[in-house]
N, C-alpha and C. Protein backbone atom coordinates (compact mmCIF):
# COMPACT_ATOMS: atom_id res chain seq x y z
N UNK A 1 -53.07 7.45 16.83
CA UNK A 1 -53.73 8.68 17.25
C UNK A 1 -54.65 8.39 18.41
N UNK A 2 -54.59 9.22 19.15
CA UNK A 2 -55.37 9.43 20.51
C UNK A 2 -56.33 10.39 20.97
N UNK A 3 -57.47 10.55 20.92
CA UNK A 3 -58.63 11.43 21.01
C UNK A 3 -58.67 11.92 22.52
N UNK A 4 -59.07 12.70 23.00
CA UNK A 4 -59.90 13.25 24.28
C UNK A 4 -60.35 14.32 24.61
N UNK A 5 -61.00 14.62 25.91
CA UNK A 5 -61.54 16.01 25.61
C UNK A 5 -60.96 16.58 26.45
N UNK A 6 -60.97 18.08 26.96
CA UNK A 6 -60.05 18.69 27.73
C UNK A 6 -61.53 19.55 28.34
N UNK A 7 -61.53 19.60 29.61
CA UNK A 7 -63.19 20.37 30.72
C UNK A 7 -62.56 21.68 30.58
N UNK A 8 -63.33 22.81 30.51
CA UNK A 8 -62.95 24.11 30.84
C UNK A 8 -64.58 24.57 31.46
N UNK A 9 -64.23 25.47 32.75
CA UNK A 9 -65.04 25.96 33.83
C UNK A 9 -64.79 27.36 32.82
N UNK A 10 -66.35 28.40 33.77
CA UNK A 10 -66.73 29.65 33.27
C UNK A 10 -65.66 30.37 32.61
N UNK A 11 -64.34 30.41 33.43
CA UNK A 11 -63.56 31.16 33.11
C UNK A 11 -62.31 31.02 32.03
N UNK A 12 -62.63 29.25 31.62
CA UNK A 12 -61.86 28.87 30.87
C UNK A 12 -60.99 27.99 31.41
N UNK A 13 -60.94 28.25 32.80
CA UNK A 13 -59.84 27.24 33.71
C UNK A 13 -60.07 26.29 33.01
N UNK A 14 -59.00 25.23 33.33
CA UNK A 14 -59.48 23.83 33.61
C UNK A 14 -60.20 23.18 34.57
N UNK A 15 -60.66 22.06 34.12
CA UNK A 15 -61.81 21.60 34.94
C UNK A 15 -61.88 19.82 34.92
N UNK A 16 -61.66 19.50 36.44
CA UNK A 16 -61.64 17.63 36.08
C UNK A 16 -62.60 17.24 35.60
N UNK A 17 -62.36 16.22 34.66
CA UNK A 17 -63.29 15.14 34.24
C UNK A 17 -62.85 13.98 33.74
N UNK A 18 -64.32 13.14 33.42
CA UNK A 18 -63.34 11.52 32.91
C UNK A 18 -62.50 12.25 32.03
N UNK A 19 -61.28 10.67 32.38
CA UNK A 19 -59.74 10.84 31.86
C UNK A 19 -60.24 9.72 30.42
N UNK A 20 -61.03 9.64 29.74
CA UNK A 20 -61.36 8.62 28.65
C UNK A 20 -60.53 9.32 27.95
N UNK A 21 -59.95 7.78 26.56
CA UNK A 21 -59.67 7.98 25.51
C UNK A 21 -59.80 7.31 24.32
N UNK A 22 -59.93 8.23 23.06
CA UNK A 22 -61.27 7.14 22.07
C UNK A 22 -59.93 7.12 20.86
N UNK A 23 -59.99 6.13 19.84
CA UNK A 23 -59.00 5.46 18.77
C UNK A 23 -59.64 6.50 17.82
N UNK A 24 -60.55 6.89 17.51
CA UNK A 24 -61.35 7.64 16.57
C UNK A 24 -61.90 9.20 16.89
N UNK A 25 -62.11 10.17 15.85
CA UNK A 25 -62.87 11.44 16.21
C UNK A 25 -64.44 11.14 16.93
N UNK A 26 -64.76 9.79 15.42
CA UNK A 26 -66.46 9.76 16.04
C UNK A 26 -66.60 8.99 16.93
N UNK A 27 -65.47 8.44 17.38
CA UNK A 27 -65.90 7.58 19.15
C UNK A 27 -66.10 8.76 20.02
N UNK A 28 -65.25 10.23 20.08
CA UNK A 28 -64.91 10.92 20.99
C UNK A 28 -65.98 11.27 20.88
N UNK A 29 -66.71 11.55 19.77
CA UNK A 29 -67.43 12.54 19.25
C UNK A 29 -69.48 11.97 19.95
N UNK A 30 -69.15 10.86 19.56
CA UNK A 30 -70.26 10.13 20.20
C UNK A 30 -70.24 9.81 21.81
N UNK A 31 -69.37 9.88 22.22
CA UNK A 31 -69.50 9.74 23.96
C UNK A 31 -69.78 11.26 24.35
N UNK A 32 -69.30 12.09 23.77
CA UNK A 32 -69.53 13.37 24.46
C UNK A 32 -71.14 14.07 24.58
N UNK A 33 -71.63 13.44 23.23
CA UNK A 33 -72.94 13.45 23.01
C UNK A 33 -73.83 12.38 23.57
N UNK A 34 -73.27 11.99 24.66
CA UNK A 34 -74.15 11.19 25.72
C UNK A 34 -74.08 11.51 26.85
N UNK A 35 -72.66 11.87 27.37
CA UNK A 35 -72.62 12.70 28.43
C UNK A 35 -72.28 14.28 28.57
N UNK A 36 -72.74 14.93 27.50
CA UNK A 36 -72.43 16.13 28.10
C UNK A 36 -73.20 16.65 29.17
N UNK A 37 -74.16 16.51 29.24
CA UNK A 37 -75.89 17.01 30.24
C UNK A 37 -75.17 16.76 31.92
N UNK A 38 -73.94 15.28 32.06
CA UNK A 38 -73.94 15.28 33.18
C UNK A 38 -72.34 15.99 33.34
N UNK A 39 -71.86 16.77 32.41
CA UNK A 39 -70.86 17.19 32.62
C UNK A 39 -71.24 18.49 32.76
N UNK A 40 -72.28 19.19 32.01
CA UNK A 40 -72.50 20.39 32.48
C UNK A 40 -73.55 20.04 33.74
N UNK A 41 -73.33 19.64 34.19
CA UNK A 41 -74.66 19.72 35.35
C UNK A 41 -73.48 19.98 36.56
N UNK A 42 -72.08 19.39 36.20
CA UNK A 42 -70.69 18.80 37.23
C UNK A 42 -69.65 20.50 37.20
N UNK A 43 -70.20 21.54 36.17
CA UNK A 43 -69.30 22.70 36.00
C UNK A 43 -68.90 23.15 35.01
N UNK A 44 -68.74 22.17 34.15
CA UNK A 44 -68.12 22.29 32.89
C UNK A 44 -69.09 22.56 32.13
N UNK A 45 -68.02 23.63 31.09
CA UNK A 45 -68.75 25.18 30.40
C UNK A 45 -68.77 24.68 29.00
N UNK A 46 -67.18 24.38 28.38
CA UNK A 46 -67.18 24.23 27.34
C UNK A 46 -65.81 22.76 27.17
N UNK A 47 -66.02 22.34 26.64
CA UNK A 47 -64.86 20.97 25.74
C UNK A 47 -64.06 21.67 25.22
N UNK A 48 -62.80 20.71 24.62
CA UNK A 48 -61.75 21.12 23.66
C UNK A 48 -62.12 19.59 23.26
N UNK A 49 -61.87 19.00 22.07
CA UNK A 49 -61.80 17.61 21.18
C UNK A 49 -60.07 17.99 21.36
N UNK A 50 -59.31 17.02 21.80
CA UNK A 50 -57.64 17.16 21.04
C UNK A 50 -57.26 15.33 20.85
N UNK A 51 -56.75 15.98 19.51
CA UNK A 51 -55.78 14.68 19.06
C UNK A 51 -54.30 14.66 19.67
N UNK A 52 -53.93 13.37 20.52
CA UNK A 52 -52.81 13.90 21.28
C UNK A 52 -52.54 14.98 21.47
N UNK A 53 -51.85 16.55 21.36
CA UNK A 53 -51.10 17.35 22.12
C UNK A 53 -52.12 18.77 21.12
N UNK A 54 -52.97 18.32 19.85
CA UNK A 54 -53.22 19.34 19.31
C UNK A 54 -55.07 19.55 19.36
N UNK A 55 -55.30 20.58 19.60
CA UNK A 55 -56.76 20.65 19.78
C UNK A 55 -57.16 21.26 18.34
N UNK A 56 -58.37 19.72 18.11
CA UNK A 56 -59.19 20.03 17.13
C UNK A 56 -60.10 21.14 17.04
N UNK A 57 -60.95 21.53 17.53
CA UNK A 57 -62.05 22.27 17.87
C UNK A 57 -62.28 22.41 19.39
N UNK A 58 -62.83 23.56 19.78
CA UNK A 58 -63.73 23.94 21.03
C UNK A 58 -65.45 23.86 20.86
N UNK A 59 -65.82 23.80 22.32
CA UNK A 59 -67.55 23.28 21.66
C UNK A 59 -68.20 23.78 23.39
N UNK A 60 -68.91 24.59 23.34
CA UNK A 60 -70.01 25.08 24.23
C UNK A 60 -70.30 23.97 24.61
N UNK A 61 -70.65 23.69 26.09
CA UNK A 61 -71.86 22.90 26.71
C UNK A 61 -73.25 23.70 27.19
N UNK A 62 -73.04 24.80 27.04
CA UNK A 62 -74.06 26.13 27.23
C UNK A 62 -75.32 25.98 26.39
N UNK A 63 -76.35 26.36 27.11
CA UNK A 63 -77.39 26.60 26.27
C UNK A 63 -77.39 27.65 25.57
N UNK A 64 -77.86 27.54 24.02
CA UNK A 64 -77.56 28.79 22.93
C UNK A 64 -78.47 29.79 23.64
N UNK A 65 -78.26 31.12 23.62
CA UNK A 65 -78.39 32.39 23.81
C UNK A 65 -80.33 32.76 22.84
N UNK A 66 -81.13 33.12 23.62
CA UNK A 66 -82.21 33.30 22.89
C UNK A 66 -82.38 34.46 22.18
């Protein structure tokens, strides 16, 4: 099994970013939570987590709504 994340811009597009890939959920899971700050700073709105071809979850890089 093969972890990574997939960038999506405002509109959902896609969006480049590192091409990393983690053996584990909580490897993926822990790099993203180190760099997300410079991925949203780069465009990117929200992640996808996918295990090879199937996406686990979607995840905001947005600040929550007050």
């Amino acid at each position: 099994m093969s972890w990574s994340w997939r960038y999506e811009g405002a509109n959902g597009e896609p969006v480049d970013g590192p091409t990393e890939s983690f053996g584990s959920q909580a490897d993926a899971e822990s790099w993203i939570g180190q760099t997300w700050r410079e991925l949203a700073a780069s465009g990117v709105t929200s992640v996808a987590l996918v295990e090879d071809d199937r996406v686990e979850y979607r995840m905001s890089l947005l600040p929550a709504a007050e």
